[in-house]
Protein backbone atom coordinates (compact mmCIF):
# COMPACT_ATOMS: atom_id res chain seq x y z
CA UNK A 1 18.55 -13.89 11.84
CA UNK A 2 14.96 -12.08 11.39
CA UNK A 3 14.01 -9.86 8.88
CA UNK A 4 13.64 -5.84 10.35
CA UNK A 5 9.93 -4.88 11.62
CA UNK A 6 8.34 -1.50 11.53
CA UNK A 7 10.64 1.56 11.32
CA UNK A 8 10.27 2.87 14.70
CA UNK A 9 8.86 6.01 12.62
CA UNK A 10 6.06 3.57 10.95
CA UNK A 11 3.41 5.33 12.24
CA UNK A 12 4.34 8.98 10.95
CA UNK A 13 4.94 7.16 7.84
CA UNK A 14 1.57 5.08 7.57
CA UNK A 15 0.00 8.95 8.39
CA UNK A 16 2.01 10.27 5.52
CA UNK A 17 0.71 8.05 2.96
CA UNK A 18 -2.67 8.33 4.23
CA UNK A 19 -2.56 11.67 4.18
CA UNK A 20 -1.14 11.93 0.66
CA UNK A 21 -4.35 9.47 -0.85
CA UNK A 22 -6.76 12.16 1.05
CA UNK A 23 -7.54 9.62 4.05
CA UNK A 24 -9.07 7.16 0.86
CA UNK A 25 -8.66 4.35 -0.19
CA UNK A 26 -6.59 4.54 -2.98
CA UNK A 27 -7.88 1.35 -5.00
CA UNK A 28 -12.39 2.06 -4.54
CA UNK A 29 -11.89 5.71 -2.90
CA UNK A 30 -14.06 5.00 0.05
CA UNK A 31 -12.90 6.48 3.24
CA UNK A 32 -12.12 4.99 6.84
CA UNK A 33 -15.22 3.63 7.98
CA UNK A 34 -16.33 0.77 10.19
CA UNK A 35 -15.60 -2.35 8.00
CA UNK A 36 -13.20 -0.35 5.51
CA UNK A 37 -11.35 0.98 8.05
CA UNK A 38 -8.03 2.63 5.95
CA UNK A 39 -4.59 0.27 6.40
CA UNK A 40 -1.51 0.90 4.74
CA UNK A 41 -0.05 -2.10 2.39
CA UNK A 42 3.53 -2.72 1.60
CA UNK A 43 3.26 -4.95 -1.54
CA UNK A 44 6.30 -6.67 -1.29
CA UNK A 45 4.88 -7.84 2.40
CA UNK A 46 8.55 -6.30 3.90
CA UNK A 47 7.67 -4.04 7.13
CA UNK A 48 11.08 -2.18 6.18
CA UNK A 49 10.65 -1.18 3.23
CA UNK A 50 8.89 2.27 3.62
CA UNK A 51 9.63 3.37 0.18
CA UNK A 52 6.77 5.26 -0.85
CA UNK A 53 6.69 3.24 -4.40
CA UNK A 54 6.24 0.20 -1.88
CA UNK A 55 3.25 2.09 0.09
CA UNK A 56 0.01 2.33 -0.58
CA UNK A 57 -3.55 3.30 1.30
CA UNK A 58 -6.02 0.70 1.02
CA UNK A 59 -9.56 0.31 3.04
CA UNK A 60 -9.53 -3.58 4.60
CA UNK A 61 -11.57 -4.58 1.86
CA UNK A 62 -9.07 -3.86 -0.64
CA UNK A 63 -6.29 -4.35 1.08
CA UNK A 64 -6.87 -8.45 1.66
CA UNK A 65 -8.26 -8.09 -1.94
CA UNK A 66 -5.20 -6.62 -3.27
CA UNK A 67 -3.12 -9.60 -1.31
CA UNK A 68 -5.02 -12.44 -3.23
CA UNK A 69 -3.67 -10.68 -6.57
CA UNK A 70 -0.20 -9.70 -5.72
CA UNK A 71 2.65 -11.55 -5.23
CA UNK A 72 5.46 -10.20 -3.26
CA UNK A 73 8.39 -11.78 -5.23
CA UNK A 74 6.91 -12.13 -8.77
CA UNK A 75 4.64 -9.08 -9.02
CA UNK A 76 0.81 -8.67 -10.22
CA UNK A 77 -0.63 -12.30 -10.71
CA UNK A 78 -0.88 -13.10 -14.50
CA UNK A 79 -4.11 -12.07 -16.05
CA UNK A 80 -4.50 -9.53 -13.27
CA UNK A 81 -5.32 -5.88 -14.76
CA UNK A 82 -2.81 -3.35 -12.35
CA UNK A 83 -4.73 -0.48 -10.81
CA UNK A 84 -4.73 3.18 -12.02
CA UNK A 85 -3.08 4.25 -8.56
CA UNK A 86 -0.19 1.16 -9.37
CA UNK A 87 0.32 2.41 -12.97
CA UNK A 88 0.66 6.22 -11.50
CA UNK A 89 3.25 5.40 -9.12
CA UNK A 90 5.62 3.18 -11.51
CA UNK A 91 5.68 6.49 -13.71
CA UNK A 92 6.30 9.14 -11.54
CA UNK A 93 8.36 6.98 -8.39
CA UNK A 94 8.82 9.17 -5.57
CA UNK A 95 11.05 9.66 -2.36
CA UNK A 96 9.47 7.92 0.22
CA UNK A 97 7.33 10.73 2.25
């Protein structure tokens, strides 16, 4: 049996959280243009898991950037310094929006 895809409400939710970092990318703060173009990443890789913990708004750049240094079962990479916006989020965890 598969693992679930996108919530049929993904892309309110993708919105939300886009909304939320002020339509920027939460790691380098640039905003949606051509070639950083604003994505949402879930960083445990799980379409499901809308969580907003799980959630975060990331230009392309970052977001394949952020993939090389996270992995989805073990966390940050050793030697890998967490962003601000990750250490914000793990103190104050929120509903999902």
């Amino acid at each position: 049996m598969s693992e679930p895809d996108y919530p049929c409400t993904w892309p309110f939710i993708a919105y939300a959280i886009k909304k939320i970092a002020d339509f920027k990318c939460e790691n380098c703060g640039s905003p949606s243009i051509p070639g950083r173009i604003l994505t949402v990443h879930h960083l445990d890789g799980k379409p499901w898991n809308v969580r907003y913990e799980n959630l975060v708004a990331l230009c392309q750049v970052c977001h394949l950037s952020i993939q090389a240094k996270y992995d989805s079962k073990t966390g940050w990479l050793p030697g890998i310094e967490k962003p601000e916006w990750m250490k914000k989020r793990e103190q104050f965890p929120q509903e999902q929006p």
